[in-house]
N, C-alpha and C. Protein backbone atom coordinates (compact mmCIF):
# COMPACT_ATOMS: atom_id res chain seq x y z
N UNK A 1 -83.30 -18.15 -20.27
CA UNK A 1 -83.76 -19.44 -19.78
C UNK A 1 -82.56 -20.23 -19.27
N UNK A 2 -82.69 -20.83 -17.88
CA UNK A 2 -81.80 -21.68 -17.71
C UNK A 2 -82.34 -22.94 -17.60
N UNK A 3 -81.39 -23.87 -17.36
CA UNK A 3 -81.51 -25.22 -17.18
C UNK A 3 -80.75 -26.03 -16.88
N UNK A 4 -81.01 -27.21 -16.22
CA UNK A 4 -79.98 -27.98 -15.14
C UNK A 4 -79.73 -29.39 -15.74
N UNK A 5 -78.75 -29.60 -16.27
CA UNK A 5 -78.45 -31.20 -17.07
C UNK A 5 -77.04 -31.77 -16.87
N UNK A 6 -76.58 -32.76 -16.87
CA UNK A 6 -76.10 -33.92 -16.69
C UNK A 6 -75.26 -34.30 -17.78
N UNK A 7 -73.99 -33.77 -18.09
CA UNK A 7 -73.21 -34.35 -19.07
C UNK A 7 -71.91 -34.68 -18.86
N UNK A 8 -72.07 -35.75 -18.33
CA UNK A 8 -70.84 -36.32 -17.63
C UNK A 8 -68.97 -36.58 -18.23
N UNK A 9 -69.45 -36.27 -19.36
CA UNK A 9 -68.02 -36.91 -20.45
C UNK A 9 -67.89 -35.39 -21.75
N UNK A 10 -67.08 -35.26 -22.35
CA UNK A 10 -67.13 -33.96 -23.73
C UNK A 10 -67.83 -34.64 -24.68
N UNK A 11 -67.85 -36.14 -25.13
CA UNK A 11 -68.51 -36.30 -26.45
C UNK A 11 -69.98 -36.10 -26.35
N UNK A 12 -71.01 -36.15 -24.49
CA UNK A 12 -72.44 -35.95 -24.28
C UNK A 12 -72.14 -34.24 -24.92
N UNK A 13 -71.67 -33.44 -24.51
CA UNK A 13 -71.35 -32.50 -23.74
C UNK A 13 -71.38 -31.70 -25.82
N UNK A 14 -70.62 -32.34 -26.49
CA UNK A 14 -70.56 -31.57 -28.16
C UNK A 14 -71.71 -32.32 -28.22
N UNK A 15 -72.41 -33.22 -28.34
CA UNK A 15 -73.69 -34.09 -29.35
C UNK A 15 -74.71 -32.76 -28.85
N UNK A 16 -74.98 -32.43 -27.48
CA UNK A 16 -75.97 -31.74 -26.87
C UNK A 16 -75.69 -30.34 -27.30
N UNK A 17 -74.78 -29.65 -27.47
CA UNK A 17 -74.44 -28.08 -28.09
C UNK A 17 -74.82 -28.06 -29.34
N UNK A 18 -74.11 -28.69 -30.20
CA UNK A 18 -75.00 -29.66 -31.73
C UNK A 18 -76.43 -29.57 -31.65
N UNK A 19 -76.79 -30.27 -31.10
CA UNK A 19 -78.33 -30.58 -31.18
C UNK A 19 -78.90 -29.13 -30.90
N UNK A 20 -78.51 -28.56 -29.65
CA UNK A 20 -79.32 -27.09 -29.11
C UNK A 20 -79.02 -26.23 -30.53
N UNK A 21 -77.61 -26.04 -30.44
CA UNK A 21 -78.14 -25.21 -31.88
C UNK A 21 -78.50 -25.51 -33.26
N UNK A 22 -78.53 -26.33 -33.59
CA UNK A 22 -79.46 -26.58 -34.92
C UNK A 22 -81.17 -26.52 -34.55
N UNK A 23 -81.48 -27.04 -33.65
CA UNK A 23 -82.79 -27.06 -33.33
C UNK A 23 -82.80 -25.58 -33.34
N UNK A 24 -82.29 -24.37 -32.71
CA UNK A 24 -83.02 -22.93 -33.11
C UNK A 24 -83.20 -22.92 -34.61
N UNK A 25 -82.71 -23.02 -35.56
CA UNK A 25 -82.84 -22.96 -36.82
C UNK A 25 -83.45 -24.05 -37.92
N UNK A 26 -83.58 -25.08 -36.80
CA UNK A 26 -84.48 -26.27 -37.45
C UNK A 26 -83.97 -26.87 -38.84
N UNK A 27 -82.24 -26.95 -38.24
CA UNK A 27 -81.38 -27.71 -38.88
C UNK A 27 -81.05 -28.86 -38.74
N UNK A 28 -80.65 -30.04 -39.46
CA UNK A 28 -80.23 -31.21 -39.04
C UNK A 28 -79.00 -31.52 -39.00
N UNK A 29 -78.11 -31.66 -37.71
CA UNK A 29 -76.91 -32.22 -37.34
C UNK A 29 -75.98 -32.33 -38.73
N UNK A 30 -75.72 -32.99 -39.13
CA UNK A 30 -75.64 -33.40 -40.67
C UNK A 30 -75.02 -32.42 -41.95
N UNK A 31 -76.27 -31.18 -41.75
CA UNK A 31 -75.98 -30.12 -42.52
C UNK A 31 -74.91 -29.27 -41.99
N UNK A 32 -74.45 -29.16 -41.12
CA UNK A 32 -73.40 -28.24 -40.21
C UNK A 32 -72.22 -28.81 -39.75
N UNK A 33 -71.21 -27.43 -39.73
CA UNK A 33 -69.76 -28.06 -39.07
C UNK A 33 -70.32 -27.14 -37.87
N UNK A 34 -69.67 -28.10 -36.90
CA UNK A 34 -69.06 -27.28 -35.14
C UNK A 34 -67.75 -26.85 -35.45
N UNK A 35 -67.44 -25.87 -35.55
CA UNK A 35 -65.57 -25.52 -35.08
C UNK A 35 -65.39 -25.23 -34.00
N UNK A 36 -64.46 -25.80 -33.10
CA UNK A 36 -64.19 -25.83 -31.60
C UNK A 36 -63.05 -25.23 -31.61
N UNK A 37 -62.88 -24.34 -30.51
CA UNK A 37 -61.56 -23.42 -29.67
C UNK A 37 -61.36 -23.48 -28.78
N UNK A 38 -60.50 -23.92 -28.23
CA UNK A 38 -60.35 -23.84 -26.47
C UNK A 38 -59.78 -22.46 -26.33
N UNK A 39 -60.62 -22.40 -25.17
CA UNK A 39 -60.42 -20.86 -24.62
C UNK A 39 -59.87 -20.89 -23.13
N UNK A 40 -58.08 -19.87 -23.13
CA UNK A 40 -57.34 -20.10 -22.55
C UNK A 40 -57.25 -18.70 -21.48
N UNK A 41 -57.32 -19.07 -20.16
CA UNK A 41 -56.97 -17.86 -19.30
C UNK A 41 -55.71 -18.62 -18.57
N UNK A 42 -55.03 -17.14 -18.41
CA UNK A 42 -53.43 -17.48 -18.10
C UNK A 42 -52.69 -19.00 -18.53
N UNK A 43 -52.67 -19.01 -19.71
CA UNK A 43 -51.94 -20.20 -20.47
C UNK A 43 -52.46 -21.20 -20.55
N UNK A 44 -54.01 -21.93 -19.40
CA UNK A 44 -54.23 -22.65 -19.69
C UNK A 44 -55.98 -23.01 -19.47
N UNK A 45 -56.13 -24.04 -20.24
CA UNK A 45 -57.42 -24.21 -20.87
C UNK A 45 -58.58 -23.72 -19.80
N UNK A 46 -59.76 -23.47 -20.29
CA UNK A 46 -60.38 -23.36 -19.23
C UNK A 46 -62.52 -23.46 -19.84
N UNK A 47 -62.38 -23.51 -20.81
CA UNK A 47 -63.00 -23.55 -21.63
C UNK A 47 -63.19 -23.55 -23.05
N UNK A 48 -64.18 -23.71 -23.79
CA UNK A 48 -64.11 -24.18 -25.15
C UNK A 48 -65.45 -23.19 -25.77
N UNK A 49 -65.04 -22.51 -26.70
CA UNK A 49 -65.97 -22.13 -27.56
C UNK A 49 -66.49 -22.64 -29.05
N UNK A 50 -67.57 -22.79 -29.19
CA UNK A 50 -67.78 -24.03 -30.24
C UNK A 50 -69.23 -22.80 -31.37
N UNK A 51 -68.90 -23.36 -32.21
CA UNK A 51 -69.30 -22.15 -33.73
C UNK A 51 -69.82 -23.18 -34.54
N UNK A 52 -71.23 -23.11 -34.40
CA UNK A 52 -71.84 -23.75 -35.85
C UNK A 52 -71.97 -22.89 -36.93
N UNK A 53 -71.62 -23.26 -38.09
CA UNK A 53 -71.27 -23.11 -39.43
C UNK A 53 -72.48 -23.75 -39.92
N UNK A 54 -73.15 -23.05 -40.46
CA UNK A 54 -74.59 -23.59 -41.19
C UNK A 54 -74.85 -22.96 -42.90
N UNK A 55 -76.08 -23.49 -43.10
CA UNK A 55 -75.96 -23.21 -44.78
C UNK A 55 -76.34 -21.30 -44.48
N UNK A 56 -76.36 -20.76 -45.72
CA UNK A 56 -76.45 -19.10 -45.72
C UNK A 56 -75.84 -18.32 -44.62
N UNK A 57 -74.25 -18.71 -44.77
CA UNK A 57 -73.43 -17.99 -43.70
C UNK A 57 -73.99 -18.03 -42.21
N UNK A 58 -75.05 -18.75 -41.72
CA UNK A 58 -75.42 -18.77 -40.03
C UNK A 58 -74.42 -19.18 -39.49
N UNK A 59 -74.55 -18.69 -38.09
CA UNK A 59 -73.66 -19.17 -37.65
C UNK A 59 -73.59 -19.18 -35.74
N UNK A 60 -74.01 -19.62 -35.25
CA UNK A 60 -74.41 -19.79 -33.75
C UNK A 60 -73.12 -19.96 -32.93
N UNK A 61 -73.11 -19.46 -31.80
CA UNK A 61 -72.33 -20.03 -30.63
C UNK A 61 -72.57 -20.50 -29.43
N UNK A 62 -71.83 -21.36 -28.63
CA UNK A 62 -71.89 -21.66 -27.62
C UNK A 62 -70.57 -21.60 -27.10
N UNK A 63 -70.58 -21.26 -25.45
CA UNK A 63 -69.36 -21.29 -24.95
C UNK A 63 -69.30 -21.86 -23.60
N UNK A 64 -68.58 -22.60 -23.68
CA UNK A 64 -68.64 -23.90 -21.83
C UNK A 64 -67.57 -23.09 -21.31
N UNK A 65 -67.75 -23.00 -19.90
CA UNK A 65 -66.88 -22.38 -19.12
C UNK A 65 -66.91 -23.31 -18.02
N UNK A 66 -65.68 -24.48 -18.30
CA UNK A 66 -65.55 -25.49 -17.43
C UNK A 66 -64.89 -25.22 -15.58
N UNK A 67 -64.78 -24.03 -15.16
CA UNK A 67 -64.78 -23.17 -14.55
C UNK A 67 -66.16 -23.14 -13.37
N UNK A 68 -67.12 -22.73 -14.61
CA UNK A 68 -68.63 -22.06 -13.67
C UNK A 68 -69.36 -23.63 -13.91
N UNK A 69 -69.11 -24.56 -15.06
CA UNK A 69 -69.47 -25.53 -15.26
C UNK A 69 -71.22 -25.15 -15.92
N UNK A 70 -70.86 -24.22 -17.05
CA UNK A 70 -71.99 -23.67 -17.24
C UNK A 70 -72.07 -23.64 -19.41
N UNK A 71 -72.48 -23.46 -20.05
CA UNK A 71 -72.81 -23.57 -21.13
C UNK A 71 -73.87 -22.33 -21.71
N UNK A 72 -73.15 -21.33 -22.53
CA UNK A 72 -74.01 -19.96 -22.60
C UNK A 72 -74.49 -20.05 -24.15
N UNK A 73 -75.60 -20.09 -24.94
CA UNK A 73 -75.78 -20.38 -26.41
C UNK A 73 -75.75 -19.00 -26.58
N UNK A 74 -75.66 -18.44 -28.03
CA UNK A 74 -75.62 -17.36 -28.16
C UNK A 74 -76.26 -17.40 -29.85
N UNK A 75 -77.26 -16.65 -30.68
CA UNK A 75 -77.73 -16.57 -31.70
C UNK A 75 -76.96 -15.53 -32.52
N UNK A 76 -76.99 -15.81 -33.94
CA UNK A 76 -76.14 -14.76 -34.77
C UNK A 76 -75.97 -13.78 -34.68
N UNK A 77 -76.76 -13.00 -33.71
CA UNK A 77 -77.00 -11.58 -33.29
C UNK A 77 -75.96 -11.10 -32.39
N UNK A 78 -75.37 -12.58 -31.29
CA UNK A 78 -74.87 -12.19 -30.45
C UNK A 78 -75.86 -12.21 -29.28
N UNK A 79 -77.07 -12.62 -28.77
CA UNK A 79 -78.02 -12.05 -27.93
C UNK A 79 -77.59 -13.88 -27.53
N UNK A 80 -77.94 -14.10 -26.01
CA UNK A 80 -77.84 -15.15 -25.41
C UNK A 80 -79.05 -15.65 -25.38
N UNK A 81 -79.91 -16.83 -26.24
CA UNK A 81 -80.78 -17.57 -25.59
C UNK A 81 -81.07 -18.68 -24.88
N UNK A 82 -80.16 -19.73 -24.38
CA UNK A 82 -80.05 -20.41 -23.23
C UNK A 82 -79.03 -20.18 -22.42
N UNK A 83 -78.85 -20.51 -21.16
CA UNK A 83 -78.06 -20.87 -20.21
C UNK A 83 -78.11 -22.31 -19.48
N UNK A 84 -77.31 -23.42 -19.70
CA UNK A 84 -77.38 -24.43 -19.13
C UNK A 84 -76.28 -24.77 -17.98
N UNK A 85 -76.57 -25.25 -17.39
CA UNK A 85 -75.70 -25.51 -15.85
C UNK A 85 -75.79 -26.66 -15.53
N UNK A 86 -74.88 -27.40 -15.96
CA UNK A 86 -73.93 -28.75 -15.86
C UNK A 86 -73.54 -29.49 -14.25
N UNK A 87 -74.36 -30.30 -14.07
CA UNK A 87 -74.13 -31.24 -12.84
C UNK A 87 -74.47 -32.39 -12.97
N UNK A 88 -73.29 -33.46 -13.52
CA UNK A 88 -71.49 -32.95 -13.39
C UNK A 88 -71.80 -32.43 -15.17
N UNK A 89 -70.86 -31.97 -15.22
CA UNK A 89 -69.65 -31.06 -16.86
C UNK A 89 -68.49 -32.59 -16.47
N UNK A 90 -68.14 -32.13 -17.89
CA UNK A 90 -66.92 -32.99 -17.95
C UNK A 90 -65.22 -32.90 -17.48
N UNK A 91 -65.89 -31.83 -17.05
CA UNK A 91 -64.47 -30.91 -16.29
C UNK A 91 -63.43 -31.18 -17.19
N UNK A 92 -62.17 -30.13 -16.89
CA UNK A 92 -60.89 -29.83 -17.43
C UNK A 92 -60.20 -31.13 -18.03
N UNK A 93 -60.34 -31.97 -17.49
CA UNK A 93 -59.76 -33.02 -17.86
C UNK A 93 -60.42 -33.98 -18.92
N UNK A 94 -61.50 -33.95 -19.11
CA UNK A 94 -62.30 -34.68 -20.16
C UNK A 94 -61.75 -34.07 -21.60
N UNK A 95 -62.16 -32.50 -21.30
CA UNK A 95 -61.77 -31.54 -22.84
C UNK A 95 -60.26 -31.99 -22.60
N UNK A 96 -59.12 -32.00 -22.10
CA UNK A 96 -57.83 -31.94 -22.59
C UNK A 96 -57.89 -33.63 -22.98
N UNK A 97 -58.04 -34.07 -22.68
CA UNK A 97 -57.93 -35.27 -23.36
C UNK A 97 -58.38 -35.71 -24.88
N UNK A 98 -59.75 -34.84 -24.94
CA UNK A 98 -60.62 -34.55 -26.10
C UNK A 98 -59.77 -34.27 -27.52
N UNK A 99 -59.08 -32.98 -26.64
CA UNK A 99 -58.04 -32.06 -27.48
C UNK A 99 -56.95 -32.83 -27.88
N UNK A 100 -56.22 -33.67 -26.75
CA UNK A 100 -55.04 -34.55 -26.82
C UNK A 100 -55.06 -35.48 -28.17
N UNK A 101 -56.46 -36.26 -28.23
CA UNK A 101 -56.70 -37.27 -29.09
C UNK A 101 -57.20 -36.72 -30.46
N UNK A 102 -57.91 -35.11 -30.99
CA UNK A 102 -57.49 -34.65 -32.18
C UNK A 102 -56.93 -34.31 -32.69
N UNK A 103 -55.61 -34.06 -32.05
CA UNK A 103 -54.64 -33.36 -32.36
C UNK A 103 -54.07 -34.58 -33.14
N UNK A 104 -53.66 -35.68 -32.28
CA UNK A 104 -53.06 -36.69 -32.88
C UNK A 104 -53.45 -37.28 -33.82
N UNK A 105 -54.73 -37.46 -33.90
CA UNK A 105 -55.99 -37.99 -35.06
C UNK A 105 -55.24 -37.24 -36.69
């Protein structure tokens, strides 16, 4: 399944990855960590892979490829069940800034 949405900034951009994956498992925000990775081709950023951590070892992914400007969910299995396509994404510069300000945090 794809789909066409509007997340102009990184903080729309994590609330909405959050939300998609707990809703497969009909979890609430709350109960789960996101762990985020930026994912680097030739030295530099280019996307972010993000890992919900849920109760009984679950554990979901999503991966933005600020690149294709696209967002791939992926279920514990590994099997992809959405594809979302970002117009606008927050482009390269939203996430490094993102990154800039946790680091320091």
């Amino acid at each position: 399944m794809q789909v066409r949405l509007a997340l102009p900034n990184y903080g729309l951009l994590r609330a909405y990855v959050l939300e998609k994956l707990c809703e497969k498992e009909g979890l609430e925000p709350a109960q789960v960590h996101l762990a985020e990775m930026p994912l680097r081709k030739r030295q530099r950023v280019c996307g972010l892979l993000m890992e919900m951590q849920g109760p009984r070892l679950l554990r979901k992914q999503a991966v933005w490829s600020a690149e294709e400007d696209r967002i791939f969910f992926y279920d514990g299995l590994g099997r992809r069940f959405l594809q979302v396509q970002l117009c606008p994404g927050p482009g390269l510069e939203g996430l490094e800034l993102a990154l800039q300000t946790r680091r320091s945090a």
